[in-house]
C-alpha atoms as a PDB file:
ATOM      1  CA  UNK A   1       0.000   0.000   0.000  1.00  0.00           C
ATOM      2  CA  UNK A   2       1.629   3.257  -1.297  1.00  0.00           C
ATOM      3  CA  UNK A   3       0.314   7.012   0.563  1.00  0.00           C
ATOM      4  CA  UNK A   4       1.375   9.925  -0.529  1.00  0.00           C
ATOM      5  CA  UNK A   5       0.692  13.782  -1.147  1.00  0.00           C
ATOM      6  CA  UNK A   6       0.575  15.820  -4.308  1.00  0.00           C
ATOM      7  CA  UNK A   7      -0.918  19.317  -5.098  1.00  0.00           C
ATOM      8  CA  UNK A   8      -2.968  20.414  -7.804  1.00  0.00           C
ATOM      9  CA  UNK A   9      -1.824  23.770  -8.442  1.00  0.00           C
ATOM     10  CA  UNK A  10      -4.909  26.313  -9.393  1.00  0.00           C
ATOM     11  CA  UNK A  11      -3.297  29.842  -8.990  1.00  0.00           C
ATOM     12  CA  UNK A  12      -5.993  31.634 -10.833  1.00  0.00           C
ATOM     13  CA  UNK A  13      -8.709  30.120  -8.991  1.00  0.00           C
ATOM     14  CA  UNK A  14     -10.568  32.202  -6.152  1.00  0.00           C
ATOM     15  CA  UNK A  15      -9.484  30.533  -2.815  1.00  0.00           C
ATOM     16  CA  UNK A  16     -11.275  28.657  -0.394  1.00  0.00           C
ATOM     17  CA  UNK A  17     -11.626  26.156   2.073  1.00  0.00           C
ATOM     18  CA  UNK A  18      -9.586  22.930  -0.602  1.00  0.00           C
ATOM     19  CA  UNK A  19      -7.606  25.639  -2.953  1.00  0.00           C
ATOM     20  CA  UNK A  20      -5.811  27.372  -0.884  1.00  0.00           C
ATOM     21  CA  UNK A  21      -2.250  27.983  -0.044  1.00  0.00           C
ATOM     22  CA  UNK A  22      -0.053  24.621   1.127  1.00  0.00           C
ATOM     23  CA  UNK A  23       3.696  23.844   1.538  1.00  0.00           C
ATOM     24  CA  UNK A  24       4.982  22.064  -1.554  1.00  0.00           C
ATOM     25  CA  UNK A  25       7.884  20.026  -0.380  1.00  0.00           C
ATOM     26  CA  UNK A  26       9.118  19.814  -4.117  1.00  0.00           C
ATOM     27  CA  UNK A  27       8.815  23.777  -4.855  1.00  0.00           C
ATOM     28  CA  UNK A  28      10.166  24.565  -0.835  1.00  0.00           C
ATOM     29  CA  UNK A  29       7.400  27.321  -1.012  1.00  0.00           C
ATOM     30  CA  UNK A  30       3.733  27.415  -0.666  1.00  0.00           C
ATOM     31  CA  UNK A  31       1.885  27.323  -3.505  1.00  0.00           C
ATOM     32  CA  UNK A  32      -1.626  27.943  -3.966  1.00  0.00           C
ATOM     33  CA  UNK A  33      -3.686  24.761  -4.927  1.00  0.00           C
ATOM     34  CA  UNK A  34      -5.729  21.419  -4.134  1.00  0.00           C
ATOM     35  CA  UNK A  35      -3.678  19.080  -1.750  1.00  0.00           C
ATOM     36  CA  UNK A  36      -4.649  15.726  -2.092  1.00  0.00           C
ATOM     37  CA  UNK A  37      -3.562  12.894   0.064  1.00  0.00           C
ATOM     38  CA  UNK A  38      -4.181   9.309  -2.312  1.00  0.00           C
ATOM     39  CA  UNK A  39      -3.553   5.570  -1.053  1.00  0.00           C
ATOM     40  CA  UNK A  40      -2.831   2.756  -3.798  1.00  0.00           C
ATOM     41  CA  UNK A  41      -2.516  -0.815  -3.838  1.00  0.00           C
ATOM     42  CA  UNK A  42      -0.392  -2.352  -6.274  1.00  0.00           C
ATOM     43  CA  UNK A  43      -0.554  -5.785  -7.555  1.00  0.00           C
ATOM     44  CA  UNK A  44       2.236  -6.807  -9.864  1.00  0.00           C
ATOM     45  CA  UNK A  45       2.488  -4.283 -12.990  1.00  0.00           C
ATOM     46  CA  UNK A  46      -1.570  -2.666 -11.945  1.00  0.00           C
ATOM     47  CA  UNK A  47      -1.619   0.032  -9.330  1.00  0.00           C
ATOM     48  CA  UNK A  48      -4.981   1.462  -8.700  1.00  0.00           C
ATOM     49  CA  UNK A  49      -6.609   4.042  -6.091  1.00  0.00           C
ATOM     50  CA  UNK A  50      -8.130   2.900  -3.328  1.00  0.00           C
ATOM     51  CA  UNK A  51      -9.175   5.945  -1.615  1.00  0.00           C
ATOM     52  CA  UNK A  52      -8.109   9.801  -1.250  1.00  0.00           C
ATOM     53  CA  UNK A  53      -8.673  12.526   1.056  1.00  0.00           C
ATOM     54  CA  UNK A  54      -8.459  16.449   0.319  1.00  0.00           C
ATOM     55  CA  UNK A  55      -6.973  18.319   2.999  1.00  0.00           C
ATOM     56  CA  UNK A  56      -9.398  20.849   4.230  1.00  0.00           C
ATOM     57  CA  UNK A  57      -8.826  23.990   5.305  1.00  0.00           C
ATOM     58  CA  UNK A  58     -11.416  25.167   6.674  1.00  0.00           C
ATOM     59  CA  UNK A  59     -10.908  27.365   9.962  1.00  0.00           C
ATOM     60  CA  UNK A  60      -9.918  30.848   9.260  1.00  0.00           C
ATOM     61  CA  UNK A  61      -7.694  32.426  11.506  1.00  0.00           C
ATOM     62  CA  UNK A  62      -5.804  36.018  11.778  1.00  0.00           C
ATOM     63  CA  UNK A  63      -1.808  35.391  12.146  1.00  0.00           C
ATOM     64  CA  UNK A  64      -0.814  37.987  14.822  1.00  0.00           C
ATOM     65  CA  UNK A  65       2.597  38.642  13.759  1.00  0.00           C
ATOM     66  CA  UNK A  66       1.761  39.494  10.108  1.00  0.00           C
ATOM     67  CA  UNK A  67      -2.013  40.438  11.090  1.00  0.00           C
ATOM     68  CA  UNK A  68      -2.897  38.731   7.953  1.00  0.00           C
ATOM     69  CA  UNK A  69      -5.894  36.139   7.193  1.00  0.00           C
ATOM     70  CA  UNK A  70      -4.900  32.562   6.742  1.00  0.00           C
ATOM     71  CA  UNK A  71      -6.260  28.994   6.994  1.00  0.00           C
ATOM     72  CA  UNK A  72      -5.605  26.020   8.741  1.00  0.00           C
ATOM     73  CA  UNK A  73      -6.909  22.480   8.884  1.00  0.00           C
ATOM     74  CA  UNK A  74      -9.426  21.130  11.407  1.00  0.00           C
ATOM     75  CA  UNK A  75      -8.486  17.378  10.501  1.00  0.00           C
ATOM     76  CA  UNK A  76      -4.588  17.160  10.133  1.00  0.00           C
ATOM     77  CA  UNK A  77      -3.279  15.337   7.133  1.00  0.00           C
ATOM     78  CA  UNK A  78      -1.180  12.439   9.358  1.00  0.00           C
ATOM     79  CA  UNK A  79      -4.613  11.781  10.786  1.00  0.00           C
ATOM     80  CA  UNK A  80      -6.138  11.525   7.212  1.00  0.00           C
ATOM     81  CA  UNK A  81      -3.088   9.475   6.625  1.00  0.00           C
ATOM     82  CA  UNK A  82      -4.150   6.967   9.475  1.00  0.00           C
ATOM     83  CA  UNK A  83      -8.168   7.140   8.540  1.00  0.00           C
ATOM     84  CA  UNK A  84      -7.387   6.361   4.310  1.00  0.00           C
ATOM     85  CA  UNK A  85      -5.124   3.172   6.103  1.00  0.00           C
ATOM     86  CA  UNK A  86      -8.021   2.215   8.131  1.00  0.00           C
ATOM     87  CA  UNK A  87     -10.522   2.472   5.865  1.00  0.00           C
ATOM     88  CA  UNK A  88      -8.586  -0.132   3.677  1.00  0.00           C
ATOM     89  CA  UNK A  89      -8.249  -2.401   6.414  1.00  0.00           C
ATOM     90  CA  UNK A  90     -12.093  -2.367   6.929  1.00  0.00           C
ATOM     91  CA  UNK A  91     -12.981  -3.451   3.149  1.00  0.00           C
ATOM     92  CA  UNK A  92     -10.377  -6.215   3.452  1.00  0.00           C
ATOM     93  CA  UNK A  93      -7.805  -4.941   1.301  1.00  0.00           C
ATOM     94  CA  UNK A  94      -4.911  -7.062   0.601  1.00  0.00           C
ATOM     95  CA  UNK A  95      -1.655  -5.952   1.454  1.00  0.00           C
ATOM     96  CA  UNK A  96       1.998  -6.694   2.433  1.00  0.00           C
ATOM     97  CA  UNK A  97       3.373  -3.317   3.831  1.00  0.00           C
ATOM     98  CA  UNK A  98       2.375   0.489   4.455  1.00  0.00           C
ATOM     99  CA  UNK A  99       5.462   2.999   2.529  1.00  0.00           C
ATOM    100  CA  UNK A 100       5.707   6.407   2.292  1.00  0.00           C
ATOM    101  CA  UNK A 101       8.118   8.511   2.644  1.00  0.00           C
ATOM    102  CA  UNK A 102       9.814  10.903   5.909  1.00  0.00           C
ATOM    103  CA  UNK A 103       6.436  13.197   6.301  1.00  0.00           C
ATOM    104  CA  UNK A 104       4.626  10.389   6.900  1.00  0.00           C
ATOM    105  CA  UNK A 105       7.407   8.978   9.907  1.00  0.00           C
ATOM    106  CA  UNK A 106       6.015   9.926  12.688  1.00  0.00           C
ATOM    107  CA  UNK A 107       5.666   8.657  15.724  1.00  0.00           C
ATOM    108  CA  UNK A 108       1.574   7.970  16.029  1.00  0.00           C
ATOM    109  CA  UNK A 109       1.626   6.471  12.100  1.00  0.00           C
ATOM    110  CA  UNK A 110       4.277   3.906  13.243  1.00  0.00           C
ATOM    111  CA  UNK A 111       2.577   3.177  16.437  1.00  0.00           C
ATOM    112  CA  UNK A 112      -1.242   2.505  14.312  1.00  0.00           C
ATOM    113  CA  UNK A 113       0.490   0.555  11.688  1.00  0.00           C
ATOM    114  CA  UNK A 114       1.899  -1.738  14.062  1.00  0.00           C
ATOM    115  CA  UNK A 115      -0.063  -1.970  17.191  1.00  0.00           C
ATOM    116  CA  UNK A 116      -3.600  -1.047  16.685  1.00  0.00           C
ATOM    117  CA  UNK A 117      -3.543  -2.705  12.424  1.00  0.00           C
ATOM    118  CA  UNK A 118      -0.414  -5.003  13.574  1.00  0.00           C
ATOM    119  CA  UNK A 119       0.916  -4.593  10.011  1.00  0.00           C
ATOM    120  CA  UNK A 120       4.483  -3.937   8.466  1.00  0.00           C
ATOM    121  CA  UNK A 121       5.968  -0.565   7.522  1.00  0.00           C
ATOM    122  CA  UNK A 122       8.681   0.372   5.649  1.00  0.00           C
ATOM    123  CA  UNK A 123       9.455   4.380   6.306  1.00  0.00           C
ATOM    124  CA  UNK A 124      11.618   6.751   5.414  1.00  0.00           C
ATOM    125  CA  UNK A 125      12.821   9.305   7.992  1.00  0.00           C
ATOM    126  CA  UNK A 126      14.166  12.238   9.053  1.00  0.00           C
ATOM    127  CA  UNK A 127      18.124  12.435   9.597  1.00  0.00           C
ATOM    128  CA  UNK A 128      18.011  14.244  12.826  1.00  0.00           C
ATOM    129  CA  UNK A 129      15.494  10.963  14.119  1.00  0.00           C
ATOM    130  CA  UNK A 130      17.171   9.705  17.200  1.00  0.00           C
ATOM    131  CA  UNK A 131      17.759   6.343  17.603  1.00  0.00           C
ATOM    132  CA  UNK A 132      19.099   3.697  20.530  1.00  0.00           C
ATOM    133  CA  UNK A 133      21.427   1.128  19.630  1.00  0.00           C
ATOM    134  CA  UNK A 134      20.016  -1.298  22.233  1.00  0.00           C
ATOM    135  CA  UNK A 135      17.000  -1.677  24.419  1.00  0.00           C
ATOM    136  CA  UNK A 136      19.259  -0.861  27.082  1.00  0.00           C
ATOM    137  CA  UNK A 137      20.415   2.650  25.612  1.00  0.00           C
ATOM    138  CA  UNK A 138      17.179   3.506  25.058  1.00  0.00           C
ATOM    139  CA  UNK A 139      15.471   2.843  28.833  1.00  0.00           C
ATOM    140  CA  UNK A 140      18.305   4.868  29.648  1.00  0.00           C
ATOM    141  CA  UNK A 141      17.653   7.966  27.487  1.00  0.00           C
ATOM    142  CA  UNK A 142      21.053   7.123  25.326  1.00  0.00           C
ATOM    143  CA  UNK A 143      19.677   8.202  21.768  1.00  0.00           C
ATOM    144  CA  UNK A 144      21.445  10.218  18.716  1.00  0.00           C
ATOM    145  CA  UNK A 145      20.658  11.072  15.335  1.00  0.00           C
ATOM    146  CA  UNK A 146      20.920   8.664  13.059  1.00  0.00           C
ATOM    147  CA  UNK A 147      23.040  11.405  10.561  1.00  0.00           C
ATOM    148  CA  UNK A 148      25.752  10.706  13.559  1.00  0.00           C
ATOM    149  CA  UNK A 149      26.035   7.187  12.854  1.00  0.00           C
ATOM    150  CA  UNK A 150      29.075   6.337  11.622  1.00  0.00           C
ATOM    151  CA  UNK A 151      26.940   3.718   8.799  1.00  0.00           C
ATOM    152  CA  UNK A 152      28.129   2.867   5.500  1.00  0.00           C
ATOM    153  CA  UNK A 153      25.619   2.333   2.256  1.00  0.00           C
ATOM    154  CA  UNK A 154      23.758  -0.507   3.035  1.00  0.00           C
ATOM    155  CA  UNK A 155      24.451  -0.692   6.743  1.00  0.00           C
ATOM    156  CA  UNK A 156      20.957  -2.370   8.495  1.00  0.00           C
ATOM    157  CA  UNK A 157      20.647  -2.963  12.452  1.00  0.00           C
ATOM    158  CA  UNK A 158      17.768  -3.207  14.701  1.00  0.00           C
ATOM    159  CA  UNK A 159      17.548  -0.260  16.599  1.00  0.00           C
ATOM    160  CA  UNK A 160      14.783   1.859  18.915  1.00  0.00           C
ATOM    161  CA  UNK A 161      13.373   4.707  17.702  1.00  0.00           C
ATOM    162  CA  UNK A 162      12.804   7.798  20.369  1.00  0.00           C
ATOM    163  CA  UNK A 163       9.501   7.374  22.163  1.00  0.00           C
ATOM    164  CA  UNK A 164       8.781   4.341  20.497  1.00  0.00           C
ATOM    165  CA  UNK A 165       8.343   0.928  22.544  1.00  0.00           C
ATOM    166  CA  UNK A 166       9.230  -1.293  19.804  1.00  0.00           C
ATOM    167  CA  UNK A 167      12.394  -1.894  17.521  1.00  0.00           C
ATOM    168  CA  UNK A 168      12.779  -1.358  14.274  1.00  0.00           C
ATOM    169  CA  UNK A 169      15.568  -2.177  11.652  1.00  0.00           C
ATOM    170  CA  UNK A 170      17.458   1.098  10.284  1.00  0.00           C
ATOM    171  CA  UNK A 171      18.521   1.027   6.682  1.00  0.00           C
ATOM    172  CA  UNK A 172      21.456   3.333   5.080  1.00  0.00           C
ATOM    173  CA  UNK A 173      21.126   3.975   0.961  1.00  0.00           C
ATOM    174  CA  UNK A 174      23.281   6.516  -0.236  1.00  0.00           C
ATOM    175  CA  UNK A 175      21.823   7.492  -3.670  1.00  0.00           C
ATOM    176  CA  UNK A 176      23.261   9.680  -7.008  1.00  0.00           C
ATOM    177  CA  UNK A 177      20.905  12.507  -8.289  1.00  0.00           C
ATOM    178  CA  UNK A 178      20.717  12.850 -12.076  1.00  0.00           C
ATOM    179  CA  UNK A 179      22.822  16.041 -11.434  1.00  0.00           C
ATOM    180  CA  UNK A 180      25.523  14.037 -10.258  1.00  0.00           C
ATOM    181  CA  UNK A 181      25.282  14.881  -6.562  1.00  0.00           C
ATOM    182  CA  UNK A 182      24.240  12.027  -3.880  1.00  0.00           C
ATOM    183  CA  UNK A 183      21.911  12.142  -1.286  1.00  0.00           C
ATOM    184  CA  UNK A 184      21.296   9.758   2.020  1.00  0.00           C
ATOM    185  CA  UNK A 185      18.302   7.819   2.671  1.00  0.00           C
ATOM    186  CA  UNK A 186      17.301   6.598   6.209  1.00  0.00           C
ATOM    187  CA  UNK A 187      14.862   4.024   5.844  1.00  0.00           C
ATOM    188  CA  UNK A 188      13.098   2.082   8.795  1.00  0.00           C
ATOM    189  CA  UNK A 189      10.595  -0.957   9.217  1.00  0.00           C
ATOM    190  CA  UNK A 190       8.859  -2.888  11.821  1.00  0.00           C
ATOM    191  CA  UNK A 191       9.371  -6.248   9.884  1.00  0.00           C
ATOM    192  CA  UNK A 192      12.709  -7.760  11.672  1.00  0.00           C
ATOM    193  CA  UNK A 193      12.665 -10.744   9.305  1.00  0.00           C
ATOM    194  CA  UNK A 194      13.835  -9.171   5.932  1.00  0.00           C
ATOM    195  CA  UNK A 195      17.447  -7.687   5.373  1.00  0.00           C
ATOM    196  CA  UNK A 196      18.803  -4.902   3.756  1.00  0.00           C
ATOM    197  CA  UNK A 197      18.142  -5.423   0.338  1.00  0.00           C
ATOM    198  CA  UNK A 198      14.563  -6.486   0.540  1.00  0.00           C
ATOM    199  CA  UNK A 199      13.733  -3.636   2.342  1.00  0.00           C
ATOM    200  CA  UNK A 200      14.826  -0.923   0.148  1.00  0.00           C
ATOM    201  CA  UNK A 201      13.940  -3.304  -2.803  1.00  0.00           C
ATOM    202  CA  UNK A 202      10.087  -2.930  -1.542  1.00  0.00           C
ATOM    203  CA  UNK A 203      10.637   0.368  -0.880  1.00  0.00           C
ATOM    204  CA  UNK A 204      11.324   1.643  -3.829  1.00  0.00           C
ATOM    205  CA  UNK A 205       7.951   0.219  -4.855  1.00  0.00           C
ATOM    206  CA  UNK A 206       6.776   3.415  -3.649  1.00  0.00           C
ATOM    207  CA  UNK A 207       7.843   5.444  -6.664  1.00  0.00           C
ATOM    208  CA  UNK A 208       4.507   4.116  -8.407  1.00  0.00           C
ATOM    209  CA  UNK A 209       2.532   6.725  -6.384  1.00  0.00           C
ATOM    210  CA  UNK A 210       4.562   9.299  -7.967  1.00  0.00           C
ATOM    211  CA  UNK A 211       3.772   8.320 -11.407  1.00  0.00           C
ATOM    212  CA  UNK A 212       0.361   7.884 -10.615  1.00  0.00           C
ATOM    213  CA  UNK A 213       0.686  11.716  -9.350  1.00  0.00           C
ATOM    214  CA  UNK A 214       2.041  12.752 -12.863  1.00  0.00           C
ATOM    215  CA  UNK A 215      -0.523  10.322 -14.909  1.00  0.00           C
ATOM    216  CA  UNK A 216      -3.429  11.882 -13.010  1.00  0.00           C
ATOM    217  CA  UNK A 217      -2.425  15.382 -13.678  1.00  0.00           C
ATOM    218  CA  UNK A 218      -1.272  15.248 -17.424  1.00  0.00           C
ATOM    219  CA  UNK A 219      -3.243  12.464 -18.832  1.00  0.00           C
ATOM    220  CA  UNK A 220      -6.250  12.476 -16.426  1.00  0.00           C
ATOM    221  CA  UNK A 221      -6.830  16.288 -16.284  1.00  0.00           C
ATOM    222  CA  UNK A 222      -6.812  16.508 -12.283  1.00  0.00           C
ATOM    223  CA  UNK A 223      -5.152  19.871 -12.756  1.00  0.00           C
ATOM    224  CA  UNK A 224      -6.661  21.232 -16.101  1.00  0.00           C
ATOM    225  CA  UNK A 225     -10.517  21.696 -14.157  1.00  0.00           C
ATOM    226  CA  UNK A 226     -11.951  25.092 -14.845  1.00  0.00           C
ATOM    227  CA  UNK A 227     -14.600  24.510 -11.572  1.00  0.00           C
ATOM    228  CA  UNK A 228     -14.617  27.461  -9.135  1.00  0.00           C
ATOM    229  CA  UNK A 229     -16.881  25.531  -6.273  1.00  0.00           C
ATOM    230  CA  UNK A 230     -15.833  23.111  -3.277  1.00  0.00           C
ATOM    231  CA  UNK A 231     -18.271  20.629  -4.971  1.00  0.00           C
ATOM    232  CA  UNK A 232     -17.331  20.663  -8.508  1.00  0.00           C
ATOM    233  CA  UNK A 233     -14.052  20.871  -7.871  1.00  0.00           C
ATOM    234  CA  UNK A 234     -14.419  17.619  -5.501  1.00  0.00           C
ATOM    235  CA  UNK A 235     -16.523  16.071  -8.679  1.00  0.00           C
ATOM    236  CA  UNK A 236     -13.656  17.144 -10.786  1.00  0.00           C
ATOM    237  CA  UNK A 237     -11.367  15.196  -8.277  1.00  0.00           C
ATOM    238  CA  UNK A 238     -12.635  11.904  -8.362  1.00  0.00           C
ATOM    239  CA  UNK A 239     -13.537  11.673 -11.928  1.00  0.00           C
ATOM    240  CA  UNK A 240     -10.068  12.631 -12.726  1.00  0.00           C
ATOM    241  CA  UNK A 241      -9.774   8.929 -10.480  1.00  0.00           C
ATOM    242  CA  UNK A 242     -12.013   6.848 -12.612  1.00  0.00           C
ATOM    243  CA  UNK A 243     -10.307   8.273 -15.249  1.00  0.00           C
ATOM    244  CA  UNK A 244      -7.110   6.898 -14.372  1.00  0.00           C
ATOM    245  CA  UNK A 245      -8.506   3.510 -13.466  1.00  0.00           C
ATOM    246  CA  UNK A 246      -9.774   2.918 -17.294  1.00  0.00           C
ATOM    247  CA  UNK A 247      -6.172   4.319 -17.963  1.00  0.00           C
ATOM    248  CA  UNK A 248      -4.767   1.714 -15.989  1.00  0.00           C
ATOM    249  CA  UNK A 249      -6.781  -1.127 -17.330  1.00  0.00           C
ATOM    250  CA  UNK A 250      -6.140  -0.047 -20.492  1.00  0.00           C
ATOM    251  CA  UNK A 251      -2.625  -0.456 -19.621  1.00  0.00           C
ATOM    252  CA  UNK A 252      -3.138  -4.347 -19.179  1.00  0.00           C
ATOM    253  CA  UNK A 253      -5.016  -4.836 -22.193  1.00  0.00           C
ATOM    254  CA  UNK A 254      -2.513  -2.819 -24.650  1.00  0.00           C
ATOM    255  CA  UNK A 255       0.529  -3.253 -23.233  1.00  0.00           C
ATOM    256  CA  UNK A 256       0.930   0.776 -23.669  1.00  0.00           C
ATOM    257  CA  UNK A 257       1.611   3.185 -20.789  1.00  0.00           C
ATOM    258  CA  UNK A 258      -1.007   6.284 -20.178  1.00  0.00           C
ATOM    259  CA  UNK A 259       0.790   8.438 -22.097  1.00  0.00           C
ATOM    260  CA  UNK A 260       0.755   6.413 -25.210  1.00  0.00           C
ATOM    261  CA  UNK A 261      -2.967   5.692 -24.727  1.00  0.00           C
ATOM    262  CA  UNK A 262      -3.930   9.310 -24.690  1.00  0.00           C
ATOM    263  CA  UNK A 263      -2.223   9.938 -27.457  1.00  0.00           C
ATOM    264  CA  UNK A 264      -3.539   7.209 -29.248  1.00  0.00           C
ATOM    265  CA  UNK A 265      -7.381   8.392 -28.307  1.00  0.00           C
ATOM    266  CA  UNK A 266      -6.815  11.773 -29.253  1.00  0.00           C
ATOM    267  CA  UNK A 267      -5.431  10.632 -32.693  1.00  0.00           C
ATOM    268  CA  UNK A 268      -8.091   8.810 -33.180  1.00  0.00           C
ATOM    269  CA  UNK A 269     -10.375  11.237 -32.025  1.00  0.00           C
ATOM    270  CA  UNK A 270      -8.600  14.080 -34.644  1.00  0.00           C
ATOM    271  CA  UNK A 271      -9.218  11.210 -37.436  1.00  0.00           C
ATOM    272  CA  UNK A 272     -12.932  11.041 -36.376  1.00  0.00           C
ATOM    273  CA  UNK A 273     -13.648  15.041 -36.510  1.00  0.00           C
ATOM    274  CA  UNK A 274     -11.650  15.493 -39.826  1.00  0.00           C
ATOM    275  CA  UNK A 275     -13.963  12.512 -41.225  1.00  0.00           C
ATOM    276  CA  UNK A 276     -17.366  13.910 -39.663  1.00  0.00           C
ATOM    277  CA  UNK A 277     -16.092  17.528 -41.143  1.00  0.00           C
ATOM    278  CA  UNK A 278     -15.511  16.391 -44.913  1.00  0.00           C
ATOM    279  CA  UNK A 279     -18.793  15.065 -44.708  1.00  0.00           C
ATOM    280  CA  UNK A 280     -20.433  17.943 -43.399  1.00  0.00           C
ATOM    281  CA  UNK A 281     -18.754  20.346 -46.217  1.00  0.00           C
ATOM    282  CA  UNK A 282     -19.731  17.265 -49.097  1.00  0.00           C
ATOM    283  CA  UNK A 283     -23.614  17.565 -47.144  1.00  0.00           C
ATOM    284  CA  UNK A 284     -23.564  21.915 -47.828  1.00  0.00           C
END
């Protein structure tokens, strides 16, 4: 099961309680727009939507240092996180492991997943976490961040998390950019029976939510919706979801990604309008 969060930019839109302003973690500003928190389930090659929830905000509030207007949400989105995970559990949905990535670490997600769902996570998080080496460190209050560790790539212990009862295993990946610079990824899970490579082999699983974020947006039209209303643009929303479900299944049948598809259908469609058009002007 793959959670994460995208935004549907709509800077021209009047604002309200779903398109307003929101931090985009990819931009490092806010940005003015629907935020939309989606769950999938992949199978194999198919990855489909299971459920969503649009962050609301819908208290209005005056800042006092700036004296301005602004928003804030009444339901946070790590407790939409935990509802969309629940709600799956309740219709039975199959699955092997909760990922998503270091805004989704926290301490009450890990805590659901495994002791109220008793399910596996894998998780990526924060390098100033603190972490015990043993049980022992940690009852007495011996923690550090896990950036102090003196790891290599691919290093994998069990270690205890701050404030958390249970242990978890604690996964180094150092990682190239395509600009040539590298990056470190701390990974965690409550599953102490796989190794290293199996969990950042499932992990990286997780990159399907991002394509579904880009497929929904440029060949399901989640961000091209002219609606101006909390309800149409909520209709917009999950249409733009169906949408991408025939994409998907489409998918299976063609052996074609999205991308491919649309272009296909609006070929097709051109062909169709040039044909109904000759015969119009032959008609007059």
């Amino acid at each position: 099961m793959l959670l994460d969060d995208t935004i549907s930019e709509k800077n021209y839109t009047d604002e309200n309680a779903i398109n307003c302003w929101h931090f985009s973690h990819a931009k490092h500003r806010h940005v003015k727009g629907i935020n939309l928190l989606s769950c999938l389930v992949r199978y194999g090659d198919i990855a489909l939507p299971i459920g969503y929830e649009v962050v609301r905000k819908d208290i209005l509030y005056s800042d006092l240092k700036t004296k301005r207007q602004k928003r804030k949400s009444r339901v946070g989105k790590n407790d939409l996180f935990r509802a969309i995970i629940q709600q799956a559990v309740n219709n039975h949905v199959l699955f092997d492991y909760v990922l998503a990535d270091n805004w989704f670490g926290s301490k009450a997600n890990m805590v659901f997943i495994h002791e109220t769902l008793q399910k596996s996570f894998i998780f990526g998080i924060k390098s100033n976490r603190c972490v015990a080496m043993t049980f022992n460190d940690a009852k007495s209050g011996q923690f550090q961040q896990v950036n102090s560790l003196d790891w290599k790539d691919g290093d994998c212990n069990t270690v205890y998390l701050k404030d958390i009862a249970f242990p978890v295993k604690l996964l180094k990946k150092v990682f190239t950019n395509e600009d040539g610079s590298t990056g470190t990824l701390y990974l965690v899970t409550n599953d102490l029976s796989i190794d290293a490579d199996r969990i950042y082999e499932v992990y990286q699983k997780r990159w399907r939510i991002e394509e579904f974020h880009k497929s929904v947006k440029q060949n399901a039209s989640l961000s091209k919706s002219p609606t101006k209303t909390i309800r149409t643009q909520g209709n917009h929303l999950f249409a733009a979801m169906i949408a991408f479900c025939k994409l998907e299944l489409l998918k299976v049948k063609t052996a074609l990604n999205h991308f491919a598809i649309k272009h296909k259908l609006l070929l097709k469609a051109n062909q169709i309008m040039f044909k109904e058009l000759r015969e119009l002007k032959t008609a007059a």
